[in-house]
C-alpha atoms as a PDB file:
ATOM      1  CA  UNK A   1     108.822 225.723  17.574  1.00  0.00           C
ATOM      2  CA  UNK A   2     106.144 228.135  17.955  1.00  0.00           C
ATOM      3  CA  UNK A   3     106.563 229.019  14.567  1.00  0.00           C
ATOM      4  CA  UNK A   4     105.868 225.613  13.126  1.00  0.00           C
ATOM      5  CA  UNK A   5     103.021 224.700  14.639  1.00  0.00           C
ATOM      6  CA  UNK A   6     101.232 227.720  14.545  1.00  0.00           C
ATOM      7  CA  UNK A   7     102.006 226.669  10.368  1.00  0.00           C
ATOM      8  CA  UNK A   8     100.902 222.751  10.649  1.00  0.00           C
ATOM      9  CA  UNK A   9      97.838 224.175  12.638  1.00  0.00           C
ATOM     10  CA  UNK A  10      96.816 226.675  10.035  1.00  0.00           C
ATOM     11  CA  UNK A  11      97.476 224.033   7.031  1.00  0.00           C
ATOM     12  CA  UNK A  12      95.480 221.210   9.040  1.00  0.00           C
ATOM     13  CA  UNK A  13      92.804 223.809   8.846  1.00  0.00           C
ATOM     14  CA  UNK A  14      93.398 224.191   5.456  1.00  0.00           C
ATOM     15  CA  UNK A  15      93.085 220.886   4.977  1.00  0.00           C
ATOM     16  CA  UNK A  16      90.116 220.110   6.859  1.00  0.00           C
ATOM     17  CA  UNK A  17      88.098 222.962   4.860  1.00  0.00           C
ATOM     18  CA  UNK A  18      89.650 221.811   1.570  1.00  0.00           C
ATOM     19  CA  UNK A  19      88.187 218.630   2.162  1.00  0.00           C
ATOM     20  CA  UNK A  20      84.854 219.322   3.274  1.00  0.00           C
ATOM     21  CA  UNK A  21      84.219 221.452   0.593  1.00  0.00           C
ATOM     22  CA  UNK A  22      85.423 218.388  -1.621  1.00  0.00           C
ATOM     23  CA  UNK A  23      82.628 216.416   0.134  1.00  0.00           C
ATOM     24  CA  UNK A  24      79.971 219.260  -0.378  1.00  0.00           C
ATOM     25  CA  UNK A  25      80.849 218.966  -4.082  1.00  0.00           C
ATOM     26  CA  UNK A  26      81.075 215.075  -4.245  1.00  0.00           C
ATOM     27  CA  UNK A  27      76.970 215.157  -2.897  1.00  0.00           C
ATOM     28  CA  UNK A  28      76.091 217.908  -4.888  1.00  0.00           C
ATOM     29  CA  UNK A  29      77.563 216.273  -8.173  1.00  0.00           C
ATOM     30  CA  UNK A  30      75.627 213.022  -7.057  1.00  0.00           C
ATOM     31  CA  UNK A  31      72.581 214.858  -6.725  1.00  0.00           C
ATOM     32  CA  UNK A  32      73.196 216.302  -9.815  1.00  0.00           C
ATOM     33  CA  UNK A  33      73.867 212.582 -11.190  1.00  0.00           C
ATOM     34  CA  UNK A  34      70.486 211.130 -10.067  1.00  0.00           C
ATOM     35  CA  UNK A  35      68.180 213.947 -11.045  1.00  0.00           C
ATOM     36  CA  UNK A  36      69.339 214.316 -14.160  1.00  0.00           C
ATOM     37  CA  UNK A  37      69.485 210.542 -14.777  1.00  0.00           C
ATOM     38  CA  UNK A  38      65.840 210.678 -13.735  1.00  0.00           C
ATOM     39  CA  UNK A  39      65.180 213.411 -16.390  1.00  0.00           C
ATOM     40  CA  UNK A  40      66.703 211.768 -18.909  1.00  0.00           C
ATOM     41  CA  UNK A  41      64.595 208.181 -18.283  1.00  0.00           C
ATOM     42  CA  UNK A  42      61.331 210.480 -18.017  1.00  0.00           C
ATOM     43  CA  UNK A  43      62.068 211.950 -21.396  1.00  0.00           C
ATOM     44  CA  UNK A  44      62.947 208.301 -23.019  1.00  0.00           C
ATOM     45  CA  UNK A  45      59.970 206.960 -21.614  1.00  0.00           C
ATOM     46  CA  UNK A  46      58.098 210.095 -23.036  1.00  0.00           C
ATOM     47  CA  UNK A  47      59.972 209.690 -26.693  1.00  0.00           C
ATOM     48  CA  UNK A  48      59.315 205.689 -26.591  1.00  0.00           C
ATOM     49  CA  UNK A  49      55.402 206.087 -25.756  1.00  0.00           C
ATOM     50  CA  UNK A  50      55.454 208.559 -28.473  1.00  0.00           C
ATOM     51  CA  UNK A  51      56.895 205.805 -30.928  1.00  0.00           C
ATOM     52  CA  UNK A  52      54.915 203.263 -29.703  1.00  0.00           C
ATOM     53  CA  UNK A  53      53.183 202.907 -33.370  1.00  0.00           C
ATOM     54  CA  UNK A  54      56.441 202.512 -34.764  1.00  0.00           C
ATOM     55  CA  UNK A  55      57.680 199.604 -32.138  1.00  0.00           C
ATOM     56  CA  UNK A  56      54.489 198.405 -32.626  1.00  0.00           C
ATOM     57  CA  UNK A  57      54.646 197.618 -36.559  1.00  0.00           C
ATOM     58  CA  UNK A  58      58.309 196.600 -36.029  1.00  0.00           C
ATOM     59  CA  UNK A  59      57.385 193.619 -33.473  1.00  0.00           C
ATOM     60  CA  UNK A  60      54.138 192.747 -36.073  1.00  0.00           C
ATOM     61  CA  UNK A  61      56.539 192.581 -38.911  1.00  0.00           C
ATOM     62  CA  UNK A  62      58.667 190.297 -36.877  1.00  0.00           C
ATOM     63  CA  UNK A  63      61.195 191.964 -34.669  1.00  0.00           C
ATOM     64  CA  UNK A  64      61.932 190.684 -31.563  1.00  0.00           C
ATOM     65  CA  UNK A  65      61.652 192.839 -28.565  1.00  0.00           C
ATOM     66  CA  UNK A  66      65.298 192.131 -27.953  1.00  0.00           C
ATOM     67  CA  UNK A  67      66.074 194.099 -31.865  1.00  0.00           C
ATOM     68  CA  UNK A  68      63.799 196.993 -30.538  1.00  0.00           C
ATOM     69  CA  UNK A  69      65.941 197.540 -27.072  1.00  0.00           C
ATOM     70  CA  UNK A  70      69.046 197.581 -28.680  1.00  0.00           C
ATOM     71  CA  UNK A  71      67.805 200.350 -31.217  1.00  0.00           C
ATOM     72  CA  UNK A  72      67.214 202.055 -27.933  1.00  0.00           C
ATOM     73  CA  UNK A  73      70.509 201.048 -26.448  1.00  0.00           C
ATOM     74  CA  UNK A  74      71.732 202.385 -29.392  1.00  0.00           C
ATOM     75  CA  UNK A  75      69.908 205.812 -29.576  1.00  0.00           C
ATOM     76  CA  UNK A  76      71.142 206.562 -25.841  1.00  0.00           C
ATOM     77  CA  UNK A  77      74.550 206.086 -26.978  1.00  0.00           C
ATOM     78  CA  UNK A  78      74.471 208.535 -29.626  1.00  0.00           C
ATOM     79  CA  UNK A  79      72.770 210.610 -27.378  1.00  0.00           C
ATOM     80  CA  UNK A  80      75.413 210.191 -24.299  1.00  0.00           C
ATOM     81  CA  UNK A  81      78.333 211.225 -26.508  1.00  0.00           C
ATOM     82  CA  UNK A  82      77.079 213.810 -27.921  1.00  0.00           C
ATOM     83  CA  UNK A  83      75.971 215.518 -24.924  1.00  0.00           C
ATOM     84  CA  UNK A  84      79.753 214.621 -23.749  1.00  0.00           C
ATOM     85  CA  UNK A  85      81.069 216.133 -26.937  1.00  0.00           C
ATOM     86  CA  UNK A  86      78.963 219.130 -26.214  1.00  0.00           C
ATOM     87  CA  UNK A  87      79.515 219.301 -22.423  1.00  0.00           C
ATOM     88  CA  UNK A  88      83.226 219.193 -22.729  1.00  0.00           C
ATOM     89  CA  UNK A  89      83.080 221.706 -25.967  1.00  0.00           C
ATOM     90  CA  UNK A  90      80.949 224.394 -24.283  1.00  0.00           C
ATOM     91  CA  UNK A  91      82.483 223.730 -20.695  1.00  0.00           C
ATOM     92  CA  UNK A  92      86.120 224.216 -22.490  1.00  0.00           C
ATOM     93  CA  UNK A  93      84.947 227.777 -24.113  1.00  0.00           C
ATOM     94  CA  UNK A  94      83.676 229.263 -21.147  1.00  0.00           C
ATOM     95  CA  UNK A  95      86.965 228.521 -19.596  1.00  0.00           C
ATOM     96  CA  UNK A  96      88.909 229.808 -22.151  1.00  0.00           C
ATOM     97  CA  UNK A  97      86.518 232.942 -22.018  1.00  0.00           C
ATOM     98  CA  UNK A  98      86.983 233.582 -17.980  1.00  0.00           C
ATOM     99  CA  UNK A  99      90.548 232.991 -18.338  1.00  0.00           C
ATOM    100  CA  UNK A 100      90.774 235.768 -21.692  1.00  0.00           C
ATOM    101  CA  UNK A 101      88.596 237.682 -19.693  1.00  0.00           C
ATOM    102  CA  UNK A 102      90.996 237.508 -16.331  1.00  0.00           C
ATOM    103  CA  UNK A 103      94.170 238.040 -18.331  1.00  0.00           C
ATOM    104  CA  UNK A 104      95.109 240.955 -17.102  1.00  0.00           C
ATOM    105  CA  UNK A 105      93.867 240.651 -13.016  1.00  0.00           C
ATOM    106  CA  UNK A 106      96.658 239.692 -11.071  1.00  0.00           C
ATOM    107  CA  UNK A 107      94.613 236.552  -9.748  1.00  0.00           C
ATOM    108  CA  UNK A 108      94.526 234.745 -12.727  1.00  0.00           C
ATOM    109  CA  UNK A 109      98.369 235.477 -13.828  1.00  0.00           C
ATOM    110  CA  UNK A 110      99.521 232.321 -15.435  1.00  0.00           C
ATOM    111  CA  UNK A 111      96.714 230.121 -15.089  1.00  0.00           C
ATOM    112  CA  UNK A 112      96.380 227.697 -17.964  1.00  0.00           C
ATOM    113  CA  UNK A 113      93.716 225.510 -19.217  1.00  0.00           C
ATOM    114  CA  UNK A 114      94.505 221.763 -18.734  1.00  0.00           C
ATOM    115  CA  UNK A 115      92.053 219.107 -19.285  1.00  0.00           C
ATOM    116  CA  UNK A 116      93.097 215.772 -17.873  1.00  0.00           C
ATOM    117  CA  UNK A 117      92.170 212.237 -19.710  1.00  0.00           C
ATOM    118  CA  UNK A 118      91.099 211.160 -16.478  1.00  0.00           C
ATOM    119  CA  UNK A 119      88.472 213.511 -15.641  1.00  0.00           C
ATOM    120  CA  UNK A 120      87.545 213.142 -19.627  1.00  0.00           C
ATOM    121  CA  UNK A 121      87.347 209.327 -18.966  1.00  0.00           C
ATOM    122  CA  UNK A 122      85.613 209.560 -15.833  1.00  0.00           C
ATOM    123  CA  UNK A 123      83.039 212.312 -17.353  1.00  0.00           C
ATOM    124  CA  UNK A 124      82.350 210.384 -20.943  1.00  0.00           C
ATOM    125  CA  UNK A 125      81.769 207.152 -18.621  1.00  0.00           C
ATOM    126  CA  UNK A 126      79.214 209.096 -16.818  1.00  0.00           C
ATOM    127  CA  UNK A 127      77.470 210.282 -18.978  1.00  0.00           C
ATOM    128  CA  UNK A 128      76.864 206.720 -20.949  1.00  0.00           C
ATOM    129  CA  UNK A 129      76.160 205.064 -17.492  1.00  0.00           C
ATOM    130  CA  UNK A 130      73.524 208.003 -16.904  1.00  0.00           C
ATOM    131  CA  UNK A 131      71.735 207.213 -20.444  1.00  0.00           C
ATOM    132  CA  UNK A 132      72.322 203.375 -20.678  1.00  0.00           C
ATOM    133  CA  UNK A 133      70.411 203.355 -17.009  1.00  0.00           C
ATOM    134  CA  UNK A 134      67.905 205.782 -18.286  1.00  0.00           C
ATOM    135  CA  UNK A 135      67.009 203.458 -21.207  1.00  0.00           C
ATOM    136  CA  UNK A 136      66.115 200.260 -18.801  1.00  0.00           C
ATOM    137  CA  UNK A 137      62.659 201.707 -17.924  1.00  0.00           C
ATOM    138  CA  UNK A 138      61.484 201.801 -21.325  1.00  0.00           C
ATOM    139  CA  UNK A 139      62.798 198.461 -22.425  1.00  0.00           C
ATOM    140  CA  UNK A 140      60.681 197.376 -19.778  1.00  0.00           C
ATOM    141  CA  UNK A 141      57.790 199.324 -20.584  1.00  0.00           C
ATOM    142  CA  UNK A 142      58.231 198.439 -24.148  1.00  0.00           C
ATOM    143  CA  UNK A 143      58.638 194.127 -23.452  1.00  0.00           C
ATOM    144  CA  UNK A 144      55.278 194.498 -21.481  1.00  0.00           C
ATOM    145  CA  UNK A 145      53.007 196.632 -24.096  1.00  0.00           C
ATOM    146  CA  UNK A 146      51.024 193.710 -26.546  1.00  0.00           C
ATOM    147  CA  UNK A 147      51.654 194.152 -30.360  1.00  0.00           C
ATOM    148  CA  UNK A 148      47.686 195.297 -30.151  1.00  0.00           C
ATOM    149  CA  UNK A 149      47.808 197.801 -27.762  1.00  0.00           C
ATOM    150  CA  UNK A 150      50.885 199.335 -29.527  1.00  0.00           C
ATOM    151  CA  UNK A 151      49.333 199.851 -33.049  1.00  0.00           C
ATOM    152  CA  UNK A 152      45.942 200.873 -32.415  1.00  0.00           C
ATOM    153  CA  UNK A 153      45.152 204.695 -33.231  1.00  0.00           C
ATOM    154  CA  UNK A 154      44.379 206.981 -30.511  1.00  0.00           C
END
């Protein structure tokens, strides 16, 4: 008897560390999440102040400001998958490099790569979510600026 629970001891332990270290890396990847959604909605509201001219014309030619903030909508989209397309194509190469690289150690014997469609979900959701709540502040920005203020030379 000894035997086993000196075992369930040392794999509740196991467990317990295992799972605080899943927590650490649940709040770090949340971190991760917000700050880099707030980078992302400084740098739209940077690129849409830049533009501002060009929204500007649009809404004296006739667009509504609903037309403009889908453009946006739009633009953030493109931008979200590509950065997923690039995420998940640089972030599969350096795995495939560490693993080539580890070939021969006896540590990373018979590892293989394998990429579920979960996580690829999960990550591709993300990263649209991140970008489409970026985009909001600008809208806003945008749906307050007059047609004046936006076409006048600086």
């Amino acid at each position: 008897m000894s035997e086993y629970q000196n075992y369930t001891t040392k794999r509740n332990q196991i467990i317990r560390a295992y799972s605080s270290l899943r927590d650490i890396a649940n709040l770090v990847t949340a971190a991760l999440l917000m700050i880099s959604a707030f980078l992302i909605g400084q740098t739209m509201v940077f690129c849409v102040k830049e533009r501002l001219p060009e929204f500007g014309i649009k809404r004296a030619l006739g667009a509504r400001a609903g037309s403009i903030a889908l453009d946006l909508v739009a633009e953030a989209l493109v931008y979200a998958v590509t950065a997923f397309l690039l995420a998940l194509l640089f972030g599969t190469l350096a795995v495939l490099l560490c693993l080539n690289a580890g070939a021969g150690t006896e540590f990373l014997n018979g590892v293989s790569l394998c990429v579920q469609a979960k996580s690829v979900g999960i990550t591709l959701l993300l990263s649209v979510t991140t970008c489409l709540m970026a985009v909001i502040v600008p809208i806003i920005y945008l749906d307050r600026v007059s047609i004046v203020e936006t076409i006048r030379f600086e």
